[in-house]
N, C-alpha and C. Protein backbone atom coordinates (compact mmCIF):
# COMPACT_ATOMS: atom_id res chain seq x y z
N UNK A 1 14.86 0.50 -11.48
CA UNK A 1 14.84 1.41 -10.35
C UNK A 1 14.34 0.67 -9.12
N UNK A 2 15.20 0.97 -7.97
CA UNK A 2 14.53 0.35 -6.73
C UNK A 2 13.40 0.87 -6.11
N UNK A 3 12.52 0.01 -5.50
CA UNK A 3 11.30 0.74 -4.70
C UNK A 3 11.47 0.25 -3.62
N UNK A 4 11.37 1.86 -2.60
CA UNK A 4 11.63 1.29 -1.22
C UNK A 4 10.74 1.66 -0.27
N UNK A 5 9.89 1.24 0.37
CA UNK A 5 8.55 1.51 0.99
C UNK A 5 9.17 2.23 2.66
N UNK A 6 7.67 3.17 2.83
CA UNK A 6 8.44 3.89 4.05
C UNK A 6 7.63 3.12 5.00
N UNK A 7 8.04 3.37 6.16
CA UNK A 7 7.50 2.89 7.62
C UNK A 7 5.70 3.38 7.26
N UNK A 8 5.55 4.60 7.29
CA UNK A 8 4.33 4.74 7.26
C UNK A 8 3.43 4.15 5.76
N UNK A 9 3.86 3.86 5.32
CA UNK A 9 3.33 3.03 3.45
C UNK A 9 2.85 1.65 3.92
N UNK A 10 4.42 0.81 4.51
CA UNK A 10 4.03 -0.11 4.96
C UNK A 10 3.28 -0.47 6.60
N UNK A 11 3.03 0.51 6.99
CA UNK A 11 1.65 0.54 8.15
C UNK A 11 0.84 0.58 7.24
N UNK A 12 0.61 1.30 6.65
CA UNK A 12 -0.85 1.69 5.72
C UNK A 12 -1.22 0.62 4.87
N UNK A 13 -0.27 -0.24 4.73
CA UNK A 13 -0.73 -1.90 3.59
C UNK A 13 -1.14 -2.73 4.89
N UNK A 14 -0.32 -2.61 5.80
CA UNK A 14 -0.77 -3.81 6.70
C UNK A 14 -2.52 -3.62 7.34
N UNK A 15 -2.10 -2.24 7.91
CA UNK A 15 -3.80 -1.83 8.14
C UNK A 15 -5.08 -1.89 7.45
N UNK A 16 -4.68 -2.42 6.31
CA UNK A 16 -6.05 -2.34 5.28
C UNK A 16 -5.84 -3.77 4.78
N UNK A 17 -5.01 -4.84 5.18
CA UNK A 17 -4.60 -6.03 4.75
C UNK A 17 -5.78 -6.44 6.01
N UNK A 18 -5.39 -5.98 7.31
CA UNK A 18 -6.06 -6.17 8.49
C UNK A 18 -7.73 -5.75 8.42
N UNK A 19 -7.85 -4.42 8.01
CA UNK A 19 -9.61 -4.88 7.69
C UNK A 19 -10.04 -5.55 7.05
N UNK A 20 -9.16 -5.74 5.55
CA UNK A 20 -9.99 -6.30 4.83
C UNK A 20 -10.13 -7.95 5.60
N UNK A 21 -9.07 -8.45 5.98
CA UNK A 21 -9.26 -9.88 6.28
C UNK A 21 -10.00 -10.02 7.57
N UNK A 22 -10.67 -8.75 8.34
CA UNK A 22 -11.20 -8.77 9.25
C UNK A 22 -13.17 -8.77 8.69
N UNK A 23 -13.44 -8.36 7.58
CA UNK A 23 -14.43 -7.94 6.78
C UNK A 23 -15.07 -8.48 5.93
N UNK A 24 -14.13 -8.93 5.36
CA UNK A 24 -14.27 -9.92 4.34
C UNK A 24 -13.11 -11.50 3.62
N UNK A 25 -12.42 -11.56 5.15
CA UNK A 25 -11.41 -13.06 5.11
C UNK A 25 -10.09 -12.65 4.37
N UNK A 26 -9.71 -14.17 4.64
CA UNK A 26 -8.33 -13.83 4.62
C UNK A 26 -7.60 -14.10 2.54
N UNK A 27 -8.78 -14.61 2.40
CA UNK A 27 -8.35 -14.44 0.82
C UNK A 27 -8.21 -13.43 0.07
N UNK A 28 -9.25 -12.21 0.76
CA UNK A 28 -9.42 -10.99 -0.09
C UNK A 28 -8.79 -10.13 0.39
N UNK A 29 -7.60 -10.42 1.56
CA UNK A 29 -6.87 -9.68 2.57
C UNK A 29 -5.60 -9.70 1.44
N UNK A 30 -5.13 -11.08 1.09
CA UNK A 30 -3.99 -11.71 0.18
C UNK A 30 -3.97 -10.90 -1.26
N UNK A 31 -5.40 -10.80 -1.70
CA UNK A 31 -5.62 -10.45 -3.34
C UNK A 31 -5.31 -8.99 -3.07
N UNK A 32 -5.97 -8.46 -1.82
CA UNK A 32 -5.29 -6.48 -1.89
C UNK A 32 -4.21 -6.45 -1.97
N UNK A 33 -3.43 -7.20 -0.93
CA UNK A 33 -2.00 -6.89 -0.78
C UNK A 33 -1.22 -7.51 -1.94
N UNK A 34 -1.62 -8.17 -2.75
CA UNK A 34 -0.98 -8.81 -4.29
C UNK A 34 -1.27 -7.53 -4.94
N UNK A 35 -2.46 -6.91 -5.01
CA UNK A 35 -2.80 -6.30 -6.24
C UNK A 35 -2.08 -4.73 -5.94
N UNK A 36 -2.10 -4.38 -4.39
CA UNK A 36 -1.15 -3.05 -4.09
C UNK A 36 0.18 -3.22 -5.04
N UNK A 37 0.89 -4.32 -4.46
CA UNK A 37 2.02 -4.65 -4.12
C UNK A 37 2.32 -5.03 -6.21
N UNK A 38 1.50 -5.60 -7.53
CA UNK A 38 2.11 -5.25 -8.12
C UNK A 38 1.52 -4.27 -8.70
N UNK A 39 1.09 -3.27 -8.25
CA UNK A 39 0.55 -1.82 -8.89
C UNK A 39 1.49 -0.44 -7.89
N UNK A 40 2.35 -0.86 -7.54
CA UNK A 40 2.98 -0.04 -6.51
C UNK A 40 4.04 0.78 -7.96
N UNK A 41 4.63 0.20 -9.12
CA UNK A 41 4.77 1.28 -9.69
C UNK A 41 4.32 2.13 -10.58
N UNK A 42 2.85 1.85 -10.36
CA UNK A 42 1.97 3.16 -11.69
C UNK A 42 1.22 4.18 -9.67
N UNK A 43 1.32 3.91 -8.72
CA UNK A 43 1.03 4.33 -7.62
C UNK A 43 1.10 6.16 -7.99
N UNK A 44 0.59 6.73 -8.10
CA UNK A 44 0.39 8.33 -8.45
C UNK A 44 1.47 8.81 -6.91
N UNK A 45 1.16 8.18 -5.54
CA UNK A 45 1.82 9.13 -4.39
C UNK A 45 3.25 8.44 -4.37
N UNK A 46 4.08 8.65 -4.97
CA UNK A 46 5.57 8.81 -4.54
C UNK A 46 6.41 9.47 -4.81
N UNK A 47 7.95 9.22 -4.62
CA UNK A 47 8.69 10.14 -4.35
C UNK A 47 10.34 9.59 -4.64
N UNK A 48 10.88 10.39 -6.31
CA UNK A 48 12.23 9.76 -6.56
C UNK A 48 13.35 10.35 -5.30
N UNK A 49 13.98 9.70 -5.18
CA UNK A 49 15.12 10.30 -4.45
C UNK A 49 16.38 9.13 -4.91
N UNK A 50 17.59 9.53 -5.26
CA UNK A 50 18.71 9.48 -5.63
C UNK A 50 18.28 8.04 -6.83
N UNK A 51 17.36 8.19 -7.00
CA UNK A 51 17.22 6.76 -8.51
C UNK A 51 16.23 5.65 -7.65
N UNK A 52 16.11 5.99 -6.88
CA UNK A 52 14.88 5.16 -6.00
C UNK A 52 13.47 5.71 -5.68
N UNK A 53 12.56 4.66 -6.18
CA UNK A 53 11.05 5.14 -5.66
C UNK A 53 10.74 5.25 -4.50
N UNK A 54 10.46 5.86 -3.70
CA UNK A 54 10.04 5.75 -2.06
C UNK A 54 8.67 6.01 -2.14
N UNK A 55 7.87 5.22 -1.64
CA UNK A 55 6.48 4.90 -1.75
C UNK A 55 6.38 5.51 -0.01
N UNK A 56 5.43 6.77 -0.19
CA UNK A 56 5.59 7.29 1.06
C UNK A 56 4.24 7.20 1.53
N UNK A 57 3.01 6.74 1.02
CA UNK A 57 1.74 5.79 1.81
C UNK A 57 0.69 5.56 0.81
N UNK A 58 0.18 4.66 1.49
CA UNK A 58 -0.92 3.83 1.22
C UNK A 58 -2.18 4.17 1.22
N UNK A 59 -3.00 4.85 0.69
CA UNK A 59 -4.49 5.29 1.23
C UNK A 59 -5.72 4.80 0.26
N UNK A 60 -6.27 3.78 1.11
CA UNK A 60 -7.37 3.27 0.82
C UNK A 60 -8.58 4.16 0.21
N UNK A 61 -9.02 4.24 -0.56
CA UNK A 61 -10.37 5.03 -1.16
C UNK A 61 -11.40 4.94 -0.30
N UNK A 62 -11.67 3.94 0.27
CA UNK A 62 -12.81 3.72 1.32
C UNK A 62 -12.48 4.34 2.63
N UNK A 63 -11.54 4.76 2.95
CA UNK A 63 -11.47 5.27 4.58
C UNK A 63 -11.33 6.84 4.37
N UNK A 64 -11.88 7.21 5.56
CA UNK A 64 -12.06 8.48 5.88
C UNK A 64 -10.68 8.86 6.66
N UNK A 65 -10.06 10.28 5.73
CA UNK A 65 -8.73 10.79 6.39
C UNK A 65 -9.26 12.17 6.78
N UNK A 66 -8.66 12.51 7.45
CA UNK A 66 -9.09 14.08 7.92
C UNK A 66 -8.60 15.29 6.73
């Protein structure tokens, strides 16, 4: 099955790629975005549509959403 990431999923990886390597460097920026990226299909928030996964966002445990 294909996985196809939405505009807002992939804002939401880059933005937390960006703190983390702002926080704690650019190695542990690499290891999130490895470890998202191969855990993206046990990911609980998505969405089949026509035989494709659409990964519709990204939300960090540590940040505050409204």
């Amino acid at each position: 099955m294909r996985v196809r990431w939405t505009e807002p999923a992939a804002r939401n990886l880059t933005d937390i790629c960006d703190y983390t390597e702002e926080h704690s460097g650019a190695e542990a920026a690499r290891k999130v975005a490895l470890s998202v990226y191969e855990a993206v299909g046990s990911l609980a928030v998505y969405r089949v549509r026509k035989g494709v996964i659409e990964i519709a966002r990204i939300l960090h445990g540590a940040q505050r959403w409204p």
